[in-house]
Structure formats: C-alpha cells, structure tokens
C-alpha atoms as a PDB file:
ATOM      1  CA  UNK A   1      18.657  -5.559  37.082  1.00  0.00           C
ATOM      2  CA  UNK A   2      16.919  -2.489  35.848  1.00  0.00           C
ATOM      3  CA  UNK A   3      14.992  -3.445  32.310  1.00  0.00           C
ATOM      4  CA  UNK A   4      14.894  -1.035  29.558  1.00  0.00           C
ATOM      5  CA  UNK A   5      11.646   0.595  28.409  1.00  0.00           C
ATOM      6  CA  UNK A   6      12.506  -1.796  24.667  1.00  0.00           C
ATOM      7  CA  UNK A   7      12.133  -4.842  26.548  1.00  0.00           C
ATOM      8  CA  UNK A   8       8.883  -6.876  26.212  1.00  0.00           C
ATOM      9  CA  UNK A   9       8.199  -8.214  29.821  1.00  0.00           C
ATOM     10  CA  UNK A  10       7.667 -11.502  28.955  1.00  0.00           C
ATOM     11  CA  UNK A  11      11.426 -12.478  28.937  1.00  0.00           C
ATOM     12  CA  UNK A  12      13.840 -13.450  31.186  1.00  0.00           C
ATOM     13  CA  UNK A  13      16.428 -10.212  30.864  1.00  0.00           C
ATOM     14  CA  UNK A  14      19.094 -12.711  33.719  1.00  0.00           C
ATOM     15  CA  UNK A  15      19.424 -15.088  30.344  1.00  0.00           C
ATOM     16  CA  UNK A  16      21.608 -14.774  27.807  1.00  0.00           C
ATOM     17  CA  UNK A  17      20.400 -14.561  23.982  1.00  0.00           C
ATOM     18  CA  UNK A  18      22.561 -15.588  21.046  1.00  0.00           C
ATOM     19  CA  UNK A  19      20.417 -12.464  19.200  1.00  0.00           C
ATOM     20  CA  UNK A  20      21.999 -10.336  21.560  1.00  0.00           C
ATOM     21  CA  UNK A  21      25.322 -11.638  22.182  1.00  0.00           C
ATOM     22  CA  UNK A  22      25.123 -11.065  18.121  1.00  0.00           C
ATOM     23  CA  UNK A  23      23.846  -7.432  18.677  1.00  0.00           C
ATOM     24  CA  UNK A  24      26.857  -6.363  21.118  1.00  0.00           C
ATOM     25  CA  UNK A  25      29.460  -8.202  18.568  1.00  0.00           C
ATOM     26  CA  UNK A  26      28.095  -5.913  15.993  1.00  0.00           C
ATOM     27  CA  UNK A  27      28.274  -2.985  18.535  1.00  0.00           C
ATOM     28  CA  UNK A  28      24.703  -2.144  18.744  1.00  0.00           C
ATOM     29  CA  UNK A  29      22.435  -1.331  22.227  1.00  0.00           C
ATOM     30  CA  UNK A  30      19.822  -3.913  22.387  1.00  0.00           C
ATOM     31  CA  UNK A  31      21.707  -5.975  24.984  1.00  0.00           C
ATOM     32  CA  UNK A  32      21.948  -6.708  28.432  1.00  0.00           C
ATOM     33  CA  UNK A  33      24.773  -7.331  30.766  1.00  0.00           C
ATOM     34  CA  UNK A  34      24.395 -11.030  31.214  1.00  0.00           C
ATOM     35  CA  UNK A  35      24.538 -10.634  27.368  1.00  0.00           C
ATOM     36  CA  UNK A  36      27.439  -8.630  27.446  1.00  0.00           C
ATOM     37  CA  UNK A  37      29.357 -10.926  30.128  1.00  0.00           C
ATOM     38  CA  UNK A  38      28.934 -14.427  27.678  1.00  0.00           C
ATOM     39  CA  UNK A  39      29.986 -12.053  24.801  1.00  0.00           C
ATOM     40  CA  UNK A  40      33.673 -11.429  26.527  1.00  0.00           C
ATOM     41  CA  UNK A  41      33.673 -14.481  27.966  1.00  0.00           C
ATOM     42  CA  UNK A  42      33.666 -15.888  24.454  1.00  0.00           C
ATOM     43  CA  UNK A  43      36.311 -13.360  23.258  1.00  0.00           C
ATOM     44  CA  UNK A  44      38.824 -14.652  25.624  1.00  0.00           C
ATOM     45  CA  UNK A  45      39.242 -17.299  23.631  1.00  0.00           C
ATOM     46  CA  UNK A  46      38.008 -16.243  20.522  1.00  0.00           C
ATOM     47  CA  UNK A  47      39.118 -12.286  20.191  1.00  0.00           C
ATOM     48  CA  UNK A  48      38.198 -11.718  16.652  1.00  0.00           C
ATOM     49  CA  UNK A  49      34.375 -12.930  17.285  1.00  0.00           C
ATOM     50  CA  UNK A  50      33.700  -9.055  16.404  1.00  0.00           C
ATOM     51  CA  UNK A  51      35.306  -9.457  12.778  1.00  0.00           C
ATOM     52  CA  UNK A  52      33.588 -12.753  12.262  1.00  0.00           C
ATOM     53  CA  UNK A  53      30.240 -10.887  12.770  1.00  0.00           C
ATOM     54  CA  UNK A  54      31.175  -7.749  10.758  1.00  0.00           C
ATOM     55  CA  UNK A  55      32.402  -9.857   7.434  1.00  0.00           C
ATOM     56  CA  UNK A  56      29.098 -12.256   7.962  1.00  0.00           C
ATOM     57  CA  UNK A  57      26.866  -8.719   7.567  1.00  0.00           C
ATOM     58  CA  UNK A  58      29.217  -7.924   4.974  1.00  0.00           C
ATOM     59  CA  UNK A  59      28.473 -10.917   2.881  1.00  0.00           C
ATOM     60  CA  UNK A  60      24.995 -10.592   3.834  1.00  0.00           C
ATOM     61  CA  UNK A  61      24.350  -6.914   1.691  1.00  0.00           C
ATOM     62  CA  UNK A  62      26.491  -8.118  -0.563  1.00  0.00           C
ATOM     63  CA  UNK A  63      24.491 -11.374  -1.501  1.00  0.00           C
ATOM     64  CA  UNK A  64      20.950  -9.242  -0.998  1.00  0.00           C
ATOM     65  CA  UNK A  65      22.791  -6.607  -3.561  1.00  0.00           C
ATOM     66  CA  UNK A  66      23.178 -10.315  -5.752  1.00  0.00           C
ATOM     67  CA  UNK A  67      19.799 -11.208  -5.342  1.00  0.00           C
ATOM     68  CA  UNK A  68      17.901  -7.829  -6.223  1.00  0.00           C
ATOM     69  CA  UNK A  69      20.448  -7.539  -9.234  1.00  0.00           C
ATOM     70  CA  UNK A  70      19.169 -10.944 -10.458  1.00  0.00           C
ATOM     71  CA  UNK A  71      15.709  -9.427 -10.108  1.00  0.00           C
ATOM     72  CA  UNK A  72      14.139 -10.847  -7.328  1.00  0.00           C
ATOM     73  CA  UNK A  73      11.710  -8.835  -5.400  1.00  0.00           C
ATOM     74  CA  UNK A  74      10.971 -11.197  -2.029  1.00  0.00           C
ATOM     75  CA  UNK A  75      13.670 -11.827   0.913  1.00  0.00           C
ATOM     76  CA  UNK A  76      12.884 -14.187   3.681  1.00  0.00           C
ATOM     77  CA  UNK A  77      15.028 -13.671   6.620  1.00  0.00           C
ATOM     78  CA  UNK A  78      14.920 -16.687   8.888  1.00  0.00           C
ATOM     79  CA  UNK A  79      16.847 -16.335  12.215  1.00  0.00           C
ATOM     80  CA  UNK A  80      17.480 -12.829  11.429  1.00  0.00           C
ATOM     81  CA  UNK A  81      18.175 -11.257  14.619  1.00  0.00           C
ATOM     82  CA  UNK A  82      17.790  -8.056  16.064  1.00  0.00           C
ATOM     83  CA  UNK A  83      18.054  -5.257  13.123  1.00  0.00           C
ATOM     84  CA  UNK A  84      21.205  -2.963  12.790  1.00  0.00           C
ATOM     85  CA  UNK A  85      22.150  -0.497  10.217  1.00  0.00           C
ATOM     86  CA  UNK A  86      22.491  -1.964   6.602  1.00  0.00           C
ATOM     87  CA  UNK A  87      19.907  -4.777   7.871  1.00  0.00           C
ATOM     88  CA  UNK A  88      18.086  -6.818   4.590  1.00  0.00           C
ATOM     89  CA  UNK A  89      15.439  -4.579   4.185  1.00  0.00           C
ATOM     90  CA  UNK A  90      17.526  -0.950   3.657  1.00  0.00           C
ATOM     91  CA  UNK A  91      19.512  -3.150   1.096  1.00  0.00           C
ATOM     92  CA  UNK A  92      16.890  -5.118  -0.848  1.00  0.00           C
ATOM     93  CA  UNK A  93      14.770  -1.466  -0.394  1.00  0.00           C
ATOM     94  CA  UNK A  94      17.387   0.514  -1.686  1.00  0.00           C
ATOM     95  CA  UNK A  95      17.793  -1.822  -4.729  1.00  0.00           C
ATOM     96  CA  UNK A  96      14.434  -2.227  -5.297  1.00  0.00           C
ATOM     97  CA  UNK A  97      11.857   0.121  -3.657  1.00  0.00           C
ATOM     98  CA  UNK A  98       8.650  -1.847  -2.466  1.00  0.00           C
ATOM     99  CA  UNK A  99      11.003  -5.372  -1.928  1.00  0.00           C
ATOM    100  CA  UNK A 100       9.191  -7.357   0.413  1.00  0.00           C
ATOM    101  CA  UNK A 101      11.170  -8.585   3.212  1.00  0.00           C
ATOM    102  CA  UNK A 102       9.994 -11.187   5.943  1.00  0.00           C
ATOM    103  CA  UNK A 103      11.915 -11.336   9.056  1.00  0.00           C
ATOM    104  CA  UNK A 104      11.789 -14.619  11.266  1.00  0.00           C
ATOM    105  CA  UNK A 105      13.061 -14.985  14.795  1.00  0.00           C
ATOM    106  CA  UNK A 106      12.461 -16.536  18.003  1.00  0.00           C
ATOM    107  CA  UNK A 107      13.469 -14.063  20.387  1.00  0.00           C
ATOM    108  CA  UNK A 108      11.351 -11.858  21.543  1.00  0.00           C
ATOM    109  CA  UNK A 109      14.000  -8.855  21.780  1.00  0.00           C
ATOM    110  CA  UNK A 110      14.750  -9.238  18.666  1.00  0.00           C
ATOM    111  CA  UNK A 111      10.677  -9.795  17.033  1.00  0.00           C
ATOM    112  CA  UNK A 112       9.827  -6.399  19.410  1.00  0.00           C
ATOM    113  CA  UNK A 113      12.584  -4.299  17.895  1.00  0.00           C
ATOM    114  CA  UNK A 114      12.063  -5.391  14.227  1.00  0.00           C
ATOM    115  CA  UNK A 115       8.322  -4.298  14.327  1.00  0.00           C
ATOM    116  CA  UNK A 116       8.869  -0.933  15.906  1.00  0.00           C
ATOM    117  CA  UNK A 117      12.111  -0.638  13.302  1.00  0.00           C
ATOM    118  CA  UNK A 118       9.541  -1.736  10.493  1.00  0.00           C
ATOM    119  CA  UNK A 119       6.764   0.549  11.571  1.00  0.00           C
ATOM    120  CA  UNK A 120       5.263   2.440   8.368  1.00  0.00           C
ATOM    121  CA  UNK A 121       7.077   0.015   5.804  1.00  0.00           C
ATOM    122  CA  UNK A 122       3.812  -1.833   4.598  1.00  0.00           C
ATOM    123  CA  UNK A 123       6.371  -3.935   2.418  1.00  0.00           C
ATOM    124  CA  UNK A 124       8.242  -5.262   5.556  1.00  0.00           C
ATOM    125  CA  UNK A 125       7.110  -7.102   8.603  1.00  0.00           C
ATOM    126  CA  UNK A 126       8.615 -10.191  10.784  1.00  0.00           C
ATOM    127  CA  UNK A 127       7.166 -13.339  12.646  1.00  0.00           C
ATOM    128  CA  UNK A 128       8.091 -15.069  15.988  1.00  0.00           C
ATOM    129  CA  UNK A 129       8.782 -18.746  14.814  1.00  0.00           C
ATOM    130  CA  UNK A 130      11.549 -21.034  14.620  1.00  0.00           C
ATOM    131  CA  UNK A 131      13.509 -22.014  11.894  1.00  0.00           C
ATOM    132  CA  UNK A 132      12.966 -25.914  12.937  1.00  0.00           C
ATOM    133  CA  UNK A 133       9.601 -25.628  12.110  1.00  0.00           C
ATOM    134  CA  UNK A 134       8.981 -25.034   8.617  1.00  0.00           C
ATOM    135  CA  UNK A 135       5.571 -25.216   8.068  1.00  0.00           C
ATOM    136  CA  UNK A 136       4.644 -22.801  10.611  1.00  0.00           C
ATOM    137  CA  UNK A 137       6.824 -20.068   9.023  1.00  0.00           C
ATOM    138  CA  UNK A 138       5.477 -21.026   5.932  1.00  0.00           C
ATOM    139  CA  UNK A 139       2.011 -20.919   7.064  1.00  0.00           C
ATOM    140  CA  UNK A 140       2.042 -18.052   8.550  1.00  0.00           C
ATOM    141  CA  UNK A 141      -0.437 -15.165   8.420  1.00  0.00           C
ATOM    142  CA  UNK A 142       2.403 -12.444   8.111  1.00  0.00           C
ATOM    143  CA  UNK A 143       4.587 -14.666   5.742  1.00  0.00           C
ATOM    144  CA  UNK A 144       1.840 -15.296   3.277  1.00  0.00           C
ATOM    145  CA  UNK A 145       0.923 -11.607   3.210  1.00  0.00           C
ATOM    146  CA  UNK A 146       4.716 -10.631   1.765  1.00  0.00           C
ATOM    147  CA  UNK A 147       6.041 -13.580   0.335  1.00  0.00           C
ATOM    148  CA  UNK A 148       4.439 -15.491  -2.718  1.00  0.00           C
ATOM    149  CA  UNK A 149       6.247 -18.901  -3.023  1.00  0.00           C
ATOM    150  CA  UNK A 150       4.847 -19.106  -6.714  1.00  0.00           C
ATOM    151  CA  UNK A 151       7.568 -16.874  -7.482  1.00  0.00           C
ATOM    152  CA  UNK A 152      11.594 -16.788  -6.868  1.00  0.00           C
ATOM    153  CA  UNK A 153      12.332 -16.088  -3.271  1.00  0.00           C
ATOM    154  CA  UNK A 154      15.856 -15.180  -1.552  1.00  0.00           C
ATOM    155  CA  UNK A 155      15.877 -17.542   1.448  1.00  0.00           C
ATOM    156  CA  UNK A 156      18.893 -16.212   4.086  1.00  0.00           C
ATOM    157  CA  UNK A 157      19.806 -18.300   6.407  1.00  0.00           C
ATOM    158  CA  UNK A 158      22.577 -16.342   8.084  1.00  0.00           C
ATOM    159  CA  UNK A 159      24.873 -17.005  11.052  1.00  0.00           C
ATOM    160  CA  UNK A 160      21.554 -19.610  12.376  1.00  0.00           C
ATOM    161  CA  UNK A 161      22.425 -23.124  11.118  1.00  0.00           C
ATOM    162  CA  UNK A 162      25.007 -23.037  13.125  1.00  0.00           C
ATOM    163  CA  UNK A 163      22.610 -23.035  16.379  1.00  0.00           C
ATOM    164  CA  UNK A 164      20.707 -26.067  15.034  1.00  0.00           C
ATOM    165  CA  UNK A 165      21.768 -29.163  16.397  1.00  0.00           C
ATOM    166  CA  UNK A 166      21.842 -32.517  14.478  1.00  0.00           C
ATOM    167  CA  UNK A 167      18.675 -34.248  16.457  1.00  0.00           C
ATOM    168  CA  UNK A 168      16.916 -31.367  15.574  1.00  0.00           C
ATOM    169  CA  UNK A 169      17.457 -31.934  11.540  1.00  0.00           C
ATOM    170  CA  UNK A 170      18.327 -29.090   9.971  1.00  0.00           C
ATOM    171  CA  UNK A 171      18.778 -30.696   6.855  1.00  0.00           C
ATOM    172  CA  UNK A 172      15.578 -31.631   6.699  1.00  0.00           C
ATOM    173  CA  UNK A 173      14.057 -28.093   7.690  1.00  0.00           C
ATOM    174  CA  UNK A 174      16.283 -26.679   5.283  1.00  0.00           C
ATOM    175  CA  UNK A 175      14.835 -29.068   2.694  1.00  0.00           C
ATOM    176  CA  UNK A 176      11.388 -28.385   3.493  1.00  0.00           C
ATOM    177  CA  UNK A 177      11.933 -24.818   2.901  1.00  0.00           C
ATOM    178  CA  UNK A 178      13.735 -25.574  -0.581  1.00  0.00           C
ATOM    179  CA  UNK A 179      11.062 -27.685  -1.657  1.00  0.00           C
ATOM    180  CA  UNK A 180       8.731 -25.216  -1.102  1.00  0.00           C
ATOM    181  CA  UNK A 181       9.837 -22.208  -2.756  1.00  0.00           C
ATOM    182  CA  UNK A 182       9.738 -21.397  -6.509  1.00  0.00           C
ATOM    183  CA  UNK A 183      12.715 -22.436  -9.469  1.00  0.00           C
ATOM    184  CA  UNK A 184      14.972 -19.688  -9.350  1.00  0.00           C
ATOM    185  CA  UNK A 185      14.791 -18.939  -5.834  1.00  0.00           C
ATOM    186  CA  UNK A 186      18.389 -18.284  -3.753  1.00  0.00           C
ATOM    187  CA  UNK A 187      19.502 -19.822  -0.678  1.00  0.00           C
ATOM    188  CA  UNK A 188      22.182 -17.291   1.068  1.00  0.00           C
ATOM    189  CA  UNK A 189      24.127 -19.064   3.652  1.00  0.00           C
ATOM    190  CA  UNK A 190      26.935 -18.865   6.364  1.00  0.00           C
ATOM    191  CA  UNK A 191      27.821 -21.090   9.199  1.00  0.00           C
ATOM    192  CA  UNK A 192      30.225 -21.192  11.703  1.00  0.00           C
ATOM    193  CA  UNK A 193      33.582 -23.515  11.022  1.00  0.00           C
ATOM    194  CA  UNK A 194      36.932 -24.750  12.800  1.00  0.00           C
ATOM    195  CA  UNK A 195      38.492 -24.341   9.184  1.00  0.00           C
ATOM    196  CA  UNK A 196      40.322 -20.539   8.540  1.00  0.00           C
ATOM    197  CA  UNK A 197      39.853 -19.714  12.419  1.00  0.00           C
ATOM    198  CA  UNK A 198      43.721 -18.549  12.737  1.00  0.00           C
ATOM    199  CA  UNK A 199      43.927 -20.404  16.521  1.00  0.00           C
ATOM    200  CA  UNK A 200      44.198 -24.049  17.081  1.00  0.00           C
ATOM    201  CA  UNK A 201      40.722 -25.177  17.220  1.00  0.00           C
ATOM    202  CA  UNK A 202      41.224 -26.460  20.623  1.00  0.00           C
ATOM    203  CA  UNK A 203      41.286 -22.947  21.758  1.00  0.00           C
ATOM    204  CA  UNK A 204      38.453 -21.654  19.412  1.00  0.00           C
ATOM    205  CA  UNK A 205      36.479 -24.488  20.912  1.00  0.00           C
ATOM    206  CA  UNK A 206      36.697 -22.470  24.775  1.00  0.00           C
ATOM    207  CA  UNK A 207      34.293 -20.018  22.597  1.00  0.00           C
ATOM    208  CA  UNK A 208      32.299 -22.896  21.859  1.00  0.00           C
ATOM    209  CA  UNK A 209      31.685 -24.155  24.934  1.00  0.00           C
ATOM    210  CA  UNK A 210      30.630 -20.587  25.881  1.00  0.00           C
ATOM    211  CA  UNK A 211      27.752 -21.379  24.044  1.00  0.00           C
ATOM    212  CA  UNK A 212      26.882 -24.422  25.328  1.00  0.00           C
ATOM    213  CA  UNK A 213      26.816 -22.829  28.794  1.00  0.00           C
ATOM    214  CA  UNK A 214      24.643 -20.808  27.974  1.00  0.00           C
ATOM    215  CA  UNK A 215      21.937 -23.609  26.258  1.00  0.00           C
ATOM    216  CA  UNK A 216      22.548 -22.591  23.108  1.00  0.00           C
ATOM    217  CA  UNK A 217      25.021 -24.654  21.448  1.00  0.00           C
ATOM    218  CA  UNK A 218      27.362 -23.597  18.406  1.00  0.00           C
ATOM    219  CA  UNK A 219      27.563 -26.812  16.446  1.00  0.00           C
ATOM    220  CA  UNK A 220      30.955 -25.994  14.131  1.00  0.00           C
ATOM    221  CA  UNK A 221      30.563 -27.850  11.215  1.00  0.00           C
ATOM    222  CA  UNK A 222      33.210 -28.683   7.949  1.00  0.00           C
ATOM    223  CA  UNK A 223      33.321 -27.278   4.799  1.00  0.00           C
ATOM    224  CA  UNK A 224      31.775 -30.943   3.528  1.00  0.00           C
ATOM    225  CA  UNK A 225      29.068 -30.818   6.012  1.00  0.00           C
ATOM    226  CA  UNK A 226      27.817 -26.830   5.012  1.00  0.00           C
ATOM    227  CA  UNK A 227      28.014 -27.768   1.624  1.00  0.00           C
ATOM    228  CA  UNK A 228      24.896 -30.628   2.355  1.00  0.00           C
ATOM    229  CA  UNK A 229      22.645 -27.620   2.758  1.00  0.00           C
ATOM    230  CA  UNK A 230      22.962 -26.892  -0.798  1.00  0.00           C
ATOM    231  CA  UNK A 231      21.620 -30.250  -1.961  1.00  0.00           C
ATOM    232  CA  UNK A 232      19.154 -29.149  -5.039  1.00  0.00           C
ATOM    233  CA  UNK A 233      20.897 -26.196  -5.839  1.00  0.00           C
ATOM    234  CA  UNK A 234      23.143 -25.050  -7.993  1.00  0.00           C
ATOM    235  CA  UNK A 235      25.775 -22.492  -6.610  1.00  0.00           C
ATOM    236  CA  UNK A 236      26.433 -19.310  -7.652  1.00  0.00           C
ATOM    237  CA  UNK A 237      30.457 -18.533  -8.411  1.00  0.00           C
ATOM    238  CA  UNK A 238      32.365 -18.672  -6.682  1.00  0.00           C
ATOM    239  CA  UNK A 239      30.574 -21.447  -4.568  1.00  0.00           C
ATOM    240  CA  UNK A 240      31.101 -22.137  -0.924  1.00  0.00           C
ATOM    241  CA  UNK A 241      34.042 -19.657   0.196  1.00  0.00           C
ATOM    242  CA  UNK A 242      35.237 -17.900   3.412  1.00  0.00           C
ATOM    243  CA  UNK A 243      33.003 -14.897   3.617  1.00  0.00           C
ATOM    244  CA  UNK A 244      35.342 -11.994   2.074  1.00  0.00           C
ATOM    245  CA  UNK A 245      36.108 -13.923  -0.409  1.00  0.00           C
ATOM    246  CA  UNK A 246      32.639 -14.439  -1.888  1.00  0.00           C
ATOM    247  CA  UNK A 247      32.566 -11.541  -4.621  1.00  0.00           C
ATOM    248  CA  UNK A 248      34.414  -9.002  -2.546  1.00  0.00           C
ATOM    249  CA  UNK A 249      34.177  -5.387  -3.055  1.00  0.00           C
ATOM    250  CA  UNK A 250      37.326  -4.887  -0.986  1.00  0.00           C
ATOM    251  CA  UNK A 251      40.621  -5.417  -1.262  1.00  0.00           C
ATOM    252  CA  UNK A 252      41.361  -9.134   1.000  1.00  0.00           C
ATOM    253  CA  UNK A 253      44.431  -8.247   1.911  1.00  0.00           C
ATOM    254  CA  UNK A 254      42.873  -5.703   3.582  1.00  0.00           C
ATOM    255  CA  UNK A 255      40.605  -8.191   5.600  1.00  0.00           C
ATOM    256  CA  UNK A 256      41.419  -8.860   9.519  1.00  0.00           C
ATOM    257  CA  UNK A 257      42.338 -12.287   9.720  1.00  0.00           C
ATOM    258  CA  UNK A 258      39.470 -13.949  11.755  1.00  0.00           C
ATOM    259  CA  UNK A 259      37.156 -12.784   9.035  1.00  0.00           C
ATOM    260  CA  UNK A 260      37.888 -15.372   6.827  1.00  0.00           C
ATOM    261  CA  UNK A 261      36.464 -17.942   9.891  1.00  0.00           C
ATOM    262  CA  UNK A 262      33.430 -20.089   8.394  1.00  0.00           C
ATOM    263  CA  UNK A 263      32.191 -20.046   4.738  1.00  0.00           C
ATOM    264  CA  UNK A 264      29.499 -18.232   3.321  1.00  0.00           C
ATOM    265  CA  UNK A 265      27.458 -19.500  -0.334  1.00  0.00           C
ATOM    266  CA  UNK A 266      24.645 -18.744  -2.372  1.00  0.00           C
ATOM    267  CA  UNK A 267      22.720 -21.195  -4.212  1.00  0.00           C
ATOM    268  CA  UNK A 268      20.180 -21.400  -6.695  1.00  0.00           C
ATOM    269  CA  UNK A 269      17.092 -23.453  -7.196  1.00  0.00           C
ATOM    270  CA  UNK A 270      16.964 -25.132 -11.255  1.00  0.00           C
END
C-alpha cells in the first residue's frame, strides 16, 4: 500500500481510524482504503451513516454560530477530527475574527493535517491528546497559549463520547473538564443513539459491531444516559434533541431520515 506524501510515517496506514472513516463519510480525501473498506462495511447495515455525519457538522456551525452570538471568543475542540470545509475555526473566525480555537485529537492523520490547515492562523492551533485525560489537555503548552479558562469557553465534544467506553469514565473526564472551565462556558454535544435510527436496532447494531472490529468501539447510548453529561449545566432551548431539530435553519421536512439518528445539546455552565 502506497502512502500519501500527507501521511506522517509514524502510523500504521493497514489500520483503520474512526477520524478517517469520519473523513470519507463526510466525502473528504484524507483516507485510506482499509479506511474506506470499514466505512462500507458499516453502510451495509447502516446506509444513511453519510447523513448522520452531514446533520452532526450541521449542528456543529450551527451551535459555534450560538456560541460566538452569545459572545464568546474561545472554542475547544476535543476529538475534533481531521478538518473539512466549514470546520470550527472558519465558523467561530467568520463570526468573530481573531476567535481562538484549540483542536484536540489523537490521531496523528488528523493532528498533521490540522497544523498544515492552521498554518499562518496565530489564533488557531491543535494538540495530540486524548479526551480521557483531562489534565493533560488542560495542561498543555498549546492549550494554555489560546484558551484562558478564567473566562467562558465553548467546550465541543462532537461525534467522540460515543467512542469512550464506560471503564474508561467519561463522565468523569467530562466533569473534570466542566469543573475547570469558567461560569458561562458551553458544552456542545452529540452522541451516537439506537433511538430515531429508522431500522430495527438489531440491524443498526451490524454497524456497530463494525466498530468493534476494528478496536474502536461505538458505545450507543439512550437519550437518559447523554443527558448525564450535562450534569451542572443548564441547557440551552430546546435541550437535548435529534440534531436537525436543534434550532434548525432548514426546513425538517426537508431532512433525510437517518439524520435525525442520535441527539445533539448545548449546555451552559451557571
């Protein structure tokens, strides 16, 4: 397998990477075939994985729009993936020019394309780390450069809590990061879900187990369980909805069906 000139040569290009699989969902190039081959093996049981994706970004500028509206200036990105057009930083940057925005991601793909996207924007950088660890984000030389926790932050956790497995505590790590940042500061959410998928969920679940082939389990949680993450904030209207429906600027009739899959929120620290 030939690698492209964008990827670093420390990783493994024969193993798939949820950042990627993402990536060719949302039709972009940064992926390989291995990536490729999960991706359809996924949509055989799950054909509208594409629309899932495309309403998730969707929500995403529409809750960074939110966010820079209620005049906040800083947007931490954790688990943010490889960028693609309409990524947090044109949005927030648009809105507000000079908005610093912190990407965070484990893969390597996806840290190596983000810096040479971000190259020249002095009010935009990202950090390899992992969102079960906190601290370390927190602590980190390039996230205390852009992101002053003295002041209201927007904290997106987007399409990732779904990856994080129980015995790894995400509602702790999601904690830590609340407790951390200033009053006023925004948690912008979505995760995965059995509920609105428009298949019997023992045929979404082949899609799961997709996923779990590949080590990276997608851990489909209920409409009760997301709704934990918010613990010590107050949500924003219309609360904990399937993604189009959370302030749409589109008509939901118009939607595609599978894009109402999972549930998307925004929450605010008192």
């Amino acid at each position: 397998m030939e690698r492209p000139a964008w990827a670093p040569r420390s990783i493994d290009i024969s193993v798939p990477s949820v950042s990627r699989i993402y990536d060719y969902y949302l039709g972009g190039s940064h992926n390989f075939e291995v990536d490729r081959e999960a991706a359809r093996k996924a949509m055989e049981f799950l054909p509208g994985l594409p629309k899932i994706m495309q309403a998730n970004r969707a929500f995403m500028r529409r809750a960074v729009r939110f966010a820079a509206a209620e005049g906040i200036t800083q947007f931490l990105d954790i688990g943010s993936g490889i960028p693609t057009f309409g990524n947090v930083h044109e949005v927030a940057q648009a809105a507000i020019p000079g908005a610093h925005v912190m990407y965070v991601d484990p893969d390597p793909v996806a840290v190596a394309h983000s810096q040479a996207v971000l190259a020249g924007n002095e009010t935009a950088d990202v950090v390899a780390a992992d969102l079960r660890k906190p601290q370390e984000i927190l602590a980190s030389a390039e996230v205390q450069r852009l992101i002053d926790v003295n002041r209201p932050v927007a904290l997106l956790l987007v399409a990732i809590l779904h990856f994080v497995e129980d015995t790894d505590d995400p509602y702790g790590a999601v904690a830590q990061l609340r407790e951390a940042l200033a009053p006023g500061s925004l948690l912008i959410l979505t995760h995965a879900s059995y509920e609105g998928i428009p298949l019997p969920p023992e045929r979404a679940e082949g899609a799961v187990d997709v996923y779990k082939d590949i080590r990276n389990p997608l851990i489909m949680r209920s409409r009760e369980e997301i709704a934990r993450f918010f613990e010590g904030y107050d949500m924003v209207e219309p609360g904990l909805v399937p993604m189009p429906e959370w302030r749409p600027d589109t008509v939901l009739e118009d939607e595609d069906p599978y894009s109402f899959s999972g549930f998307a929120g925004v929450g605010r620290t008192a």
